[in-house]
Protein backbone atom coordinates (compact mmCIF):
# COMPACT_ATOMS: atom_id res chain seq x y z
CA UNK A 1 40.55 0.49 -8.09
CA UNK A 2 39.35 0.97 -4.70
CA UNK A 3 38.94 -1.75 -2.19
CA UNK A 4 36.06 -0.26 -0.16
CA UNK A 5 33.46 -2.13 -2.28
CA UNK A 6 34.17 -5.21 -4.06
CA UNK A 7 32.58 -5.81 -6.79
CA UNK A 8 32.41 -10.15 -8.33
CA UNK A 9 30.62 -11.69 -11.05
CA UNK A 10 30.10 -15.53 -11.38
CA UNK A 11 28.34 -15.89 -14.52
CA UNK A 12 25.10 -13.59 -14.86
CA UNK A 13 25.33 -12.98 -11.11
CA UNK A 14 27.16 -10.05 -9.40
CA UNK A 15 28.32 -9.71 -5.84
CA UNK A 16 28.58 -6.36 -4.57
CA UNK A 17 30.16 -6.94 -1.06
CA UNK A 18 30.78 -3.32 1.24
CA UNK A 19 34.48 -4.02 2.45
CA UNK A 20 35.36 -1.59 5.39
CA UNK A 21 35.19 -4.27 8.97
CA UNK A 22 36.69 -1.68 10.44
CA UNK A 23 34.73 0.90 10.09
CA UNK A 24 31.71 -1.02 10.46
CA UNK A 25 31.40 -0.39 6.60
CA UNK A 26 30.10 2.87 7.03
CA UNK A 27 30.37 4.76 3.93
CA UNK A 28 32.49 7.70 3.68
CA UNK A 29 33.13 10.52 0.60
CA UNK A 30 35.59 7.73 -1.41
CA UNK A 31 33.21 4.54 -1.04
CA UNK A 32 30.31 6.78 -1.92
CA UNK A 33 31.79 7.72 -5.24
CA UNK A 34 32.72 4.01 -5.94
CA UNK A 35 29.16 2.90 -4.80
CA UNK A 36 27.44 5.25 -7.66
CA UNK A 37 30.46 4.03 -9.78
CA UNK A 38 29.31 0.01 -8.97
CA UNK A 39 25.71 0.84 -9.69
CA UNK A 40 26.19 2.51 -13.22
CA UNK A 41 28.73 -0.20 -14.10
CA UNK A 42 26.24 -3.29 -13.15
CA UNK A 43 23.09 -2.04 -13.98
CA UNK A 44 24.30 -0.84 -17.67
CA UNK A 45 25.76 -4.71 -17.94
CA UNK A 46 23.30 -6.59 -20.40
CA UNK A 47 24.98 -9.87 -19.24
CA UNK A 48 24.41 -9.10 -15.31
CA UNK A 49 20.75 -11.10 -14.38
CA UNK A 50 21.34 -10.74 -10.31
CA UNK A 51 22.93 -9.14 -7.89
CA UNK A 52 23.97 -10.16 -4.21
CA UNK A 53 24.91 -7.07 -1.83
CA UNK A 54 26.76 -8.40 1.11
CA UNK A 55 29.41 -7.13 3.64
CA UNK A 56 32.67 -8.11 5.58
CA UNK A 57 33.32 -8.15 8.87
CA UNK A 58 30.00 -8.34 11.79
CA UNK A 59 28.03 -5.03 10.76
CA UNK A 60 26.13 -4.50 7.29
CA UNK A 61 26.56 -1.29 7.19
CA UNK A 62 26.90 1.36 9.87
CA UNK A 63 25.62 4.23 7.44
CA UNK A 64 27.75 7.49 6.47
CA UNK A 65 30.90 7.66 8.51
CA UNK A 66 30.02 10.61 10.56
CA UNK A 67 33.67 9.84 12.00
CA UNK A 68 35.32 10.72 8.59
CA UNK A 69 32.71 13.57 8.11
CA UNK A 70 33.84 15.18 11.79
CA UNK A 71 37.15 15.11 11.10
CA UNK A 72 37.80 15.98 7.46
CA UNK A 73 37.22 19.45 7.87
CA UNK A 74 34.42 18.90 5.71
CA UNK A 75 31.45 21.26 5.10
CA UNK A 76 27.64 20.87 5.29
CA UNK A 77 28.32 21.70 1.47
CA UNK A 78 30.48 18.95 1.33
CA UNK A 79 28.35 16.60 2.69
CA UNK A 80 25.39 17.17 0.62
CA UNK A 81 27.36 16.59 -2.38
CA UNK A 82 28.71 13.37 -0.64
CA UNK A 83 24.67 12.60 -0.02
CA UNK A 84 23.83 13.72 -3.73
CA UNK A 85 26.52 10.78 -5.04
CA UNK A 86 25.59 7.81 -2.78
CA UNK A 87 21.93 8.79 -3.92
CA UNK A 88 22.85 8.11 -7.23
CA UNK A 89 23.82 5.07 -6.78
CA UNK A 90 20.71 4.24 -4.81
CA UNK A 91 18.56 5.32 -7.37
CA UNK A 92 20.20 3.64 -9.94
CA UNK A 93 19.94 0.44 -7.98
CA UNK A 94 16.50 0.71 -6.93
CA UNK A 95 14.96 1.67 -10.72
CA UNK A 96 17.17 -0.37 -12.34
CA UNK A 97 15.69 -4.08 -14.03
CA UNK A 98 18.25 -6.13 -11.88
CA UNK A 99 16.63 -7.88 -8.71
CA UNK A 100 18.97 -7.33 -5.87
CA UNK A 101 18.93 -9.59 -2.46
CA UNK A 102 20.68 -8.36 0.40
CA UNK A 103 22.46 -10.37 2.66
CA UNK A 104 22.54 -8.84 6.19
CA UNK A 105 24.49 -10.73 8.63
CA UNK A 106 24.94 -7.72 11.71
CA UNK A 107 24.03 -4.29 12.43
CA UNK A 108 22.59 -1.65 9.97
CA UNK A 109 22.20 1.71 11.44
CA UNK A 110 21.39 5.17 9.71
CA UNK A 111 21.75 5.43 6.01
CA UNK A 112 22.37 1.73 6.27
CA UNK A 113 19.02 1.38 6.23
CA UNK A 114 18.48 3.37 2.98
CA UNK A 115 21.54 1.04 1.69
CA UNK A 116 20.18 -1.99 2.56
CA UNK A 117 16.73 -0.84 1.54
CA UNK A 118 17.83 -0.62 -1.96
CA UNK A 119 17.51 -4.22 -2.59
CA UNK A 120 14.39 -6.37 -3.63
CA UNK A 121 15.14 -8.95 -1.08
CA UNK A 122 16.10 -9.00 2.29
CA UNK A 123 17.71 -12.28 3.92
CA UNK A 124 18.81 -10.83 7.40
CA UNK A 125 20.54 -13.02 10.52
CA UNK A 126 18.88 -13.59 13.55
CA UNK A 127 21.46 -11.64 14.95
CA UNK A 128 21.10 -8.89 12.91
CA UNK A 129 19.91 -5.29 14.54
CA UNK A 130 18.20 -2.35 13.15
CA UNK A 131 18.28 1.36 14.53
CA UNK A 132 18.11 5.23 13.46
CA UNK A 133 20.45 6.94 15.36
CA UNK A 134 19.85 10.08 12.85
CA UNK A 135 18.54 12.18 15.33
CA UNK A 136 20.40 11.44 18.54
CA UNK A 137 23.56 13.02 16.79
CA UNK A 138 21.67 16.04 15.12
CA UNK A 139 21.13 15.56 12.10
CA UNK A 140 18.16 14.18 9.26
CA UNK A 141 17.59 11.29 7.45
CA UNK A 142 19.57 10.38 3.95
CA UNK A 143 20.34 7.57 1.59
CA UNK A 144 16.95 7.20 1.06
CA UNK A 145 15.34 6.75 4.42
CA UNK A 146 13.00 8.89 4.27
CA UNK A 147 11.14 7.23 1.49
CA UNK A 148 12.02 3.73 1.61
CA UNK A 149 11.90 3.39 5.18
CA UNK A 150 8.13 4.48 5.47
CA UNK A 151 7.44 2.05 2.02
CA UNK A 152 8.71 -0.94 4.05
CA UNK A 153 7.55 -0.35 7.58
CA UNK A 154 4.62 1.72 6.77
CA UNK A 155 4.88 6.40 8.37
CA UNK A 156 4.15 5.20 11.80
CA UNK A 157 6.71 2.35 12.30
CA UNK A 158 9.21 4.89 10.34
CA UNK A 159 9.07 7.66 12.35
CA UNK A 160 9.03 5.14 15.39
CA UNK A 161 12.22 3.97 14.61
CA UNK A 162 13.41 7.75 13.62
CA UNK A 163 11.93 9.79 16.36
CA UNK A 164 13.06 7.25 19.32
CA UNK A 165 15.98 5.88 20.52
CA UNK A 166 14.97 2.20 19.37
CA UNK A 167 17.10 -0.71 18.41
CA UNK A 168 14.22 -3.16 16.65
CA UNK A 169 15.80 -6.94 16.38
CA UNK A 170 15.55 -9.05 13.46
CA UNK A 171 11.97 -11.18 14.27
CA UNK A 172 11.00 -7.39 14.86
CA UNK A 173 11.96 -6.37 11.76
CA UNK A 174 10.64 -9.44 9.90
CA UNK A 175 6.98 -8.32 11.87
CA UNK A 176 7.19 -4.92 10.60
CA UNK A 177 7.93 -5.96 7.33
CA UNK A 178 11.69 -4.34 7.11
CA UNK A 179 13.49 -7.68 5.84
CA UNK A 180 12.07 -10.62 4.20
CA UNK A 181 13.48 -13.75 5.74
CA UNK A 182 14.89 -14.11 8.66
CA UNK A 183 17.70 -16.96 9.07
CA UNK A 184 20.96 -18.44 11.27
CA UNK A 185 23.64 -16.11 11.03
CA UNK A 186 25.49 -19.23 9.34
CA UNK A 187 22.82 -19.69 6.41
CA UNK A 188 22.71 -15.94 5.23
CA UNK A 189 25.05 -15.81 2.69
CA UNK A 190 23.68 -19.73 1.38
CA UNK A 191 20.30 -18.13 1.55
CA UNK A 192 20.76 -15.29 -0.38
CA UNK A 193 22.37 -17.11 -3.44
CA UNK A 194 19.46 -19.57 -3.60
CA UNK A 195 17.09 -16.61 -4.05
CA UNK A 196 20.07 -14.78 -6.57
CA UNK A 197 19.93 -18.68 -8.45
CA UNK A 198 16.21 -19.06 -8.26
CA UNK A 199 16.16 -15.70 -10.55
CA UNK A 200 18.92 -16.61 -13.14
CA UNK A 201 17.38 -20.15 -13.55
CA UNK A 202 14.17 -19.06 -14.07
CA UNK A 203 12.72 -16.67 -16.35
CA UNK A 204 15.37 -13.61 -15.26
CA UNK A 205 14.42 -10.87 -17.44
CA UNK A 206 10.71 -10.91 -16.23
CA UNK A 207 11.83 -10.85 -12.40
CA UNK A 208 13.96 -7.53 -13.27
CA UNK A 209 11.19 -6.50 -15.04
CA UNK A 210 8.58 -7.00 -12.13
CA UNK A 211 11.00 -5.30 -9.89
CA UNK A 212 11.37 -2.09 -11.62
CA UNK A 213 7.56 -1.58 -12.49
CA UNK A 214 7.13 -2.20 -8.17
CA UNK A 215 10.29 0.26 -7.25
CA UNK A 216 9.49 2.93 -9.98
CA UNK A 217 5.58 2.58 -10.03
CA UNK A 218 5.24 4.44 -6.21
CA UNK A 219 6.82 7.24 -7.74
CA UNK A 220 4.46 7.80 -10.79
CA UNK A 221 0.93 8.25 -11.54
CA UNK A 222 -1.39 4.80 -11.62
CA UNK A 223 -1.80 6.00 -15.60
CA UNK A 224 1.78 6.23 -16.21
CA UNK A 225 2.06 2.73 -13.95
CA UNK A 226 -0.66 1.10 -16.56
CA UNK A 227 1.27 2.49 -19.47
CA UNK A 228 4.39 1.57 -18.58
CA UNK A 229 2.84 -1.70 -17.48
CA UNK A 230 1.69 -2.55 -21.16
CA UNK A 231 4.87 -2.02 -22.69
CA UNK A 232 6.55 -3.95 -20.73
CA UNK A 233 4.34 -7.15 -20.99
CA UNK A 234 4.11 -6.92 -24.49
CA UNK A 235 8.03 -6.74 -24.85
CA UNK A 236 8.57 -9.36 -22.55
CA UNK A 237 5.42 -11.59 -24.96
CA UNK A 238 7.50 -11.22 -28.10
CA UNK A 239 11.03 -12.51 -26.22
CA UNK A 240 11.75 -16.14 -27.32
CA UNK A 241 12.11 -17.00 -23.30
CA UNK A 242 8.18 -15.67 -22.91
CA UNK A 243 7.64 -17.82 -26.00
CA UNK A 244 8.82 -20.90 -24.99
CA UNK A 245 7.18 -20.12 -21.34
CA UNK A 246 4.53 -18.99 -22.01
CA UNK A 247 3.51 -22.02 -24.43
CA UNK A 248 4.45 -24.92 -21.87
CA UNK A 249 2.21 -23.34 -19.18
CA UNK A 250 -0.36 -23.07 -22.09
CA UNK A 251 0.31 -27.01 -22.91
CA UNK A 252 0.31 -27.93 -19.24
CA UNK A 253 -3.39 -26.26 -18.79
CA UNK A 254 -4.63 -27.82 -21.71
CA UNK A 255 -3.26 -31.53 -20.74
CA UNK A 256 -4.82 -30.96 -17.29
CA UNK A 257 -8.12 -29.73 -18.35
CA UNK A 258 -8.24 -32.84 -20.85
């Protein structure tokens, strides 16, 4: 099994944790094929309720390894597929029902974005930095970035960041709307399992749920969004969790209305 992205489980929660320092855990041909990999074998998982996606070493993730790319002899061919695989994975991810937090403690850079961008939650470092880089090397947004970088940010703040040479720090990128929370570079990884925890000990299925009908709903007409909106309530009302839920907060009303 390959080492480039680890994969953990502690109970209902999974830690998917990108493992090349080195490289700044840019993601080349072999760690995209075990990142589509991860995401089929997690999100399939009935007994997976969270997931944590972390990273070794000071970077998040420095995007595709153009460095691999330049020197594999590979072909534009080749690299499309390459893109075709790690998307995948994204969109598995990212319509999937299992919340996802990201903990970013250092850079993210080019598809790293997209990466990153494919979780629900985003607990980032103070030290953490954000830039495009796409263009200054010649070539066009992937992993997602075009659409999940404009959903975050909003078009203007996306092509900002795409069509300039701009770093954007992490208070910047809390403003804009990028990441979540910002925190010390020593509480990210604490951070990020107390939102992962607040999940599993709390009514689980019905934050995956929430999360999906969000992520997929942008995608789909506001009629399909309603539809899909009614089935999914009225499976979660018939689950013995929404049962026993859903009757203590009707208790609780009653007893403070009394």
């Amino acid at each position: 099994m390959s080492d480039s992205i680890l994969v953990t489980r502690d109970g209902a929660l999974a830690r998917v944790t990108f493992n090349r320092p080195a490289s700044l855990n840019a993601m080349g041909f072999e760690m995209g094929a075990r990142w589509r990999d991860v995401a089929h074998e997690l999100t399939s998982d009935a007994s997976v309720g969270a997931i944590i996606m972390d990273a070794a070493g000071p970077a998040f993730c420095a995007g595709g390894d153009v460095i691999e790319m330049a020197t594999s002899g590979a072909s534009g061919a080749d690299v499309t597929g390459a893109a075709h695989t790690i998307h995948d994975g994204i969109r598995t991810f990212v319509e999937s029902d299992k919340p996802i937090v990201a903990a970013v403690q250092g850079a993210v850079a080019g598809g790293g974005l997209g990466l990153m961008l494919a979780a629900d939650y985003i607990v980032a470092s103070e030290q953490s930095k954000f830039v495009s880089k796409y263009a200054n090397i010649g070539l066009t947004p992937d992993l997602g970035v075009s659409t999940l970088l404009p959903a975050a940010v909003g078009q203007r703040r996306a092509l900002q960041l795409l069509l300039q040479d701009l770093t954007i720090d992490a208070p910047t990128a809390l403003d804009w709307g990028l990441v979540t929370e910002v925190v010390p570079v020593a509480d990210v990884a604490s951070r990020a399992e107390a939102v992962a925890r607040f999940w599993l000990d709390n009514a689980t299925g019905a934050f995956g749920q929430a999360k999906r009908l969000v992520r997929t709903g942008a995608g789909r007409s506001f009629a399909e969004n309603l539809d899909d909106e009614a089935r999914s309530i009225g499976a979660r009302f018939d689950t013995d969790e929404a049962e026993a839920r859903v009757a203590a907060f009707a208790a609780a009303s009653a007893k403070s209305r009394s």
